[in-house]
Protein backbone atom coordinates (compact mmCIF):
# COMPACT_ATOMS: atom_id res chain seq x y z
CA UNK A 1 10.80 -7.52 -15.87
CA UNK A 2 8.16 -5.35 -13.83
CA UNK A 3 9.47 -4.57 -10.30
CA UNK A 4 7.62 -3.56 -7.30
CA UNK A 5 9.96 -1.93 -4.72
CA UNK A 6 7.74 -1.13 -1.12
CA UNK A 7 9.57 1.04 1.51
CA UNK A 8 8.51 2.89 5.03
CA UNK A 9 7.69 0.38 7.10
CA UNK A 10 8.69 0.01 10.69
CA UNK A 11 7.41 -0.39 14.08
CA UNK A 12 5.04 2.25 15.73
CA UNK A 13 2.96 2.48 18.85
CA UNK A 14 -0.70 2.45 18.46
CA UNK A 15 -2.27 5.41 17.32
CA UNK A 16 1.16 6.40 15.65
CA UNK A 17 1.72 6.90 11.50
CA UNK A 18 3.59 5.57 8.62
CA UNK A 19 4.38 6.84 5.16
CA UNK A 20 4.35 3.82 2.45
CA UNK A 21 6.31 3.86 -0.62
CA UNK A 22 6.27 1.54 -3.96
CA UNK A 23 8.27 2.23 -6.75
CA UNK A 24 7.07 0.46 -10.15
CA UNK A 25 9.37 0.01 -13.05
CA UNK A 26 9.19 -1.95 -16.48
CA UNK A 27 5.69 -1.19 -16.87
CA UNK A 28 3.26 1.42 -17.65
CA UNK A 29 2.17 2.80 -14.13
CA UNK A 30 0.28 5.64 -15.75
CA UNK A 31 -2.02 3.39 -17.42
CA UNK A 32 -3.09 0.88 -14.22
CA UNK A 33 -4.97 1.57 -11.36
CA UNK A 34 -2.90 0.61 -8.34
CA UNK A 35 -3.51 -0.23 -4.81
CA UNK A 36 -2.07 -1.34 -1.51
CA UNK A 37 -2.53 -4.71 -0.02
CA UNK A 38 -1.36 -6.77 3.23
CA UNK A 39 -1.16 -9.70 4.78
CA UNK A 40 -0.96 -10.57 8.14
CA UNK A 41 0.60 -13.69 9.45
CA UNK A 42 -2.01 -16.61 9.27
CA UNK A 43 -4.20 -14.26 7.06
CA UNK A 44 -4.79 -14.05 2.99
CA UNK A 45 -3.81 -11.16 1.39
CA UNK A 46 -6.64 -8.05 1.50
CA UNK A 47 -7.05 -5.08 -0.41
CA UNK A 48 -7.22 -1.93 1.73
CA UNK A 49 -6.39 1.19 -0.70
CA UNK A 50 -6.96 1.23 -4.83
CA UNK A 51 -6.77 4.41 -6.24
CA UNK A 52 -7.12 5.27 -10.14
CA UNK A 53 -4.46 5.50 -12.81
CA UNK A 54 -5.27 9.09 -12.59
CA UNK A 55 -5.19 9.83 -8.86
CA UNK A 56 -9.03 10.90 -9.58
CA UNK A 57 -10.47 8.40 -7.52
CA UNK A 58 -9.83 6.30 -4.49
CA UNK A 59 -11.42 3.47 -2.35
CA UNK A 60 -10.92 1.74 1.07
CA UNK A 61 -11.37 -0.74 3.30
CA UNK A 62 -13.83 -0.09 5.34
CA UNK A 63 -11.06 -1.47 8.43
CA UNK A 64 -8.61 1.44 6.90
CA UNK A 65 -11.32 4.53 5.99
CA UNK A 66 -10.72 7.94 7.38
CA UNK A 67 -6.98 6.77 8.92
CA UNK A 68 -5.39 5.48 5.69
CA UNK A 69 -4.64 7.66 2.10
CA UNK A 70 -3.76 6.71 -0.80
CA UNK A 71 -2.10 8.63 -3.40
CA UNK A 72 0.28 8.74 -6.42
CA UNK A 73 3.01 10.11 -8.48
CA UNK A 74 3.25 9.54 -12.34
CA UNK A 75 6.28 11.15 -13.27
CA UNK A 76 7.98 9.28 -10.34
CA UNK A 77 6.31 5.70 -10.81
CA UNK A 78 5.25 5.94 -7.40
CA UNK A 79 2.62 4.96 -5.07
CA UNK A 80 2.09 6.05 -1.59
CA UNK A 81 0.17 4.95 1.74
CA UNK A 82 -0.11 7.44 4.20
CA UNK A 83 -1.27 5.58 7.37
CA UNK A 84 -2.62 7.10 10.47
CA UNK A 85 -3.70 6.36 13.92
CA UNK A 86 -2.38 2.97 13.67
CA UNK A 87 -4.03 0.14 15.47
CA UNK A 88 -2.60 -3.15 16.44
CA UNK A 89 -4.56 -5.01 13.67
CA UNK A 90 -2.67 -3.22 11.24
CA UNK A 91 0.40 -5.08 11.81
CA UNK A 92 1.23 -7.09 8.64
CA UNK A 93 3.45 -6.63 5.74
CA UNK A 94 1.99 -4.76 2.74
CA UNK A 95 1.97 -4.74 -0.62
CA UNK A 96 1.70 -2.66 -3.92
CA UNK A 97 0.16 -4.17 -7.33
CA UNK A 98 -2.23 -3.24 -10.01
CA UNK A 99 -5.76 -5.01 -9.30
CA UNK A 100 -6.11 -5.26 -12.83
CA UNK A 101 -3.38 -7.42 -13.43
CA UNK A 102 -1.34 -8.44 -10.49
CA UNK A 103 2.10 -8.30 -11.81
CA UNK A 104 4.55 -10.65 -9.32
CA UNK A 105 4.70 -9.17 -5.83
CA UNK A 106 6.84 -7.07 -4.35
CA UNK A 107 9.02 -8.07 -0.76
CA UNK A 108 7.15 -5.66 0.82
CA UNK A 109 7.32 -3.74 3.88
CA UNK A 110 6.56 -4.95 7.35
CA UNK A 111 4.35 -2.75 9.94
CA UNK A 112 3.98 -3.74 13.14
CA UNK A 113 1.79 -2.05 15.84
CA UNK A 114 2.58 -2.35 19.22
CA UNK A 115 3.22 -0.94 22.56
């Protein structure tokens, strides 16, 4: 059964950072692009960070570009969302899947901004 395991949430002040983890299992993470998603409460889920099953290529959000990076590990079956200068609107819990497929999610990791 695939597993999606997100880790490194927290709470931060604004303009503060956060290092992301998902660890996939049961599948083959080299072979799918992956990406990060969240939701905040009220909100439908968005996807901020995609990156390729190679690491070669990445894409944003335009609400995350130039603060958040995304980035990978194949022997480890990991993801990773390095997020920086955190803003109050990126409070929500988030999420790691392939966009391809959309395996079932994860628990995910709460972030919350605030002063």
């Amino acid at each position: 059964q695939v597993q999606l395991v997100e880790s490194g949430g927290g709470r931060v002040h604004p303009g503060g950072s956060l290092r992301l983890s998902c660890v996939a299992s049961e599948f083959a993470f080299e072979s799918y692009n992956m990406g990060w998603y969240r939701q905040a409460s009220g909100n439908e889920r968005e996807l901020v960070a995609q990156i390729t099953f190679n690491g070669g290529s990445t894409d944003y959000a335009d609400s995350v570009k130039d603060r958040f990076t995304i980035s990978r590990d194949n022997v480890k079956n990991t993801v990773y969302l390095q997020m920086n200068f955190l803003k109050p609107e990126d409070t929500a819990v988030y999420y790691c899947n392939a966009p391809s497929r959309i395996w079932s999610w994860g628990q995910g990791t709460q972030v919350t901004v605030s002063s």
